[in-house]
Protein backbone atom coordinates (compact mmCIF):
# COMPACT_ATOMS: atom_id res chain seq x y z
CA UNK A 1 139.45 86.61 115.70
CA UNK A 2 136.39 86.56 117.65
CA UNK A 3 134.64 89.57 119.06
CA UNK A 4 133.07 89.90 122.46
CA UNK A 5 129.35 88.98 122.48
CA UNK A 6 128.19 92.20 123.89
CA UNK A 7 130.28 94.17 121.28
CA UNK A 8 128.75 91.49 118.56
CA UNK A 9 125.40 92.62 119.95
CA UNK A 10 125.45 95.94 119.50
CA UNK A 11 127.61 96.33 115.87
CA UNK A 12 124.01 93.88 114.88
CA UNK A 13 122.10 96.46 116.19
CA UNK A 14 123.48 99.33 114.17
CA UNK A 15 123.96 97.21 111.27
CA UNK A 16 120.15 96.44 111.21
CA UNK A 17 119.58 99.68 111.40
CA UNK A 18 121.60 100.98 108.68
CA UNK A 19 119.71 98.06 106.74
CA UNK A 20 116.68 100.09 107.66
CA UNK A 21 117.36 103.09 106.54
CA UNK A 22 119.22 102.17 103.13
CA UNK A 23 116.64 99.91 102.28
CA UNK A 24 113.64 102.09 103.18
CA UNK A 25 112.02 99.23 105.40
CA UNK A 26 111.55 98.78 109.21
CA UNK A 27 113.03 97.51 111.98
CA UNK A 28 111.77 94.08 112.01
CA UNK A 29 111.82 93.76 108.29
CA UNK A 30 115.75 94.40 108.04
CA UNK A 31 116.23 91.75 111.45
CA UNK A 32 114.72 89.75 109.22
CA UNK A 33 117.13 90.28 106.45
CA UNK A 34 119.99 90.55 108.64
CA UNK A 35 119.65 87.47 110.73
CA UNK A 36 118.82 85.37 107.42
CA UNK A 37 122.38 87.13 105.39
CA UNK A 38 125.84 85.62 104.90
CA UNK A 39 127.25 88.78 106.10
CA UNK A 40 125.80 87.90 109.46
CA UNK A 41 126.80 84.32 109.36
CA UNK A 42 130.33 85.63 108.79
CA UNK A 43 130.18 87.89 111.95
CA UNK A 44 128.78 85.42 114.30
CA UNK A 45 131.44 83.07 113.49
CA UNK A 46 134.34 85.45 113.08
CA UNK A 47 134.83 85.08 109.56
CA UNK A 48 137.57 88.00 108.32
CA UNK A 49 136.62 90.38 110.86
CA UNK A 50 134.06 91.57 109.84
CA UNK A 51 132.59 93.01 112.91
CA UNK A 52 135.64 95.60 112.46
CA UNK A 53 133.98 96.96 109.00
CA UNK A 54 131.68 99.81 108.52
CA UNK A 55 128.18 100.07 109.58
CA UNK A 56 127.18 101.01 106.22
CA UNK A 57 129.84 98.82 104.37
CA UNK A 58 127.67 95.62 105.79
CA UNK A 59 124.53 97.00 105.36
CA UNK A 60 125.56 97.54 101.46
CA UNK A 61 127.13 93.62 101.50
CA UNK A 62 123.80 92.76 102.56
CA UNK A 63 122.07 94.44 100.17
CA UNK A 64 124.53 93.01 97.15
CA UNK A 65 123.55 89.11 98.66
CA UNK A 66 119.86 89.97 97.83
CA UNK A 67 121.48 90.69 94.45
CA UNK A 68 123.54 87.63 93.52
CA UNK A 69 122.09 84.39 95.05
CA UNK A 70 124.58 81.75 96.05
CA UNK A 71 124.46 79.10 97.97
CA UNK A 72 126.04 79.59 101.35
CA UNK A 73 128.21 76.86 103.09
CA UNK A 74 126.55 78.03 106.90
């Protein structure tokens, strides 16, 4: 399923955010993260939904990527 753009738009916005705070880093930094992640790759595209999870369930999924490198088919 894809989400509308707008809704996309803003679910990024709190999602970098959350990436902020858990993280202890800026704004720009956790863009940075965000836009770069899987977990992001997964939303834009409409991969299981996951626009539908948790702010702070993606922001943690982020933070586990950083943990385990793997090489992404996107």
């Amino acid at each position: 399923m894809t989400a509308n753009k707008i809704l996309l738009w803003r679910k990024y916005g709190h999602v970098i955010a959350a990436v902020a705070v858990r993280q202890k880093i800026d704004l720009s930094q956790a863009i940075d993260i965000f836009y770069k992640s899987y977990t992001y790759q997964e939303m834009r595209i409409g991969i299981s939904d996951m626009h539908c999870r948790a702010d702070e369930y993606l922001a943690e999924e982020i933070e586990l990527e950083k943990m385990t490198p793997i090489a992404y088919p996107f």
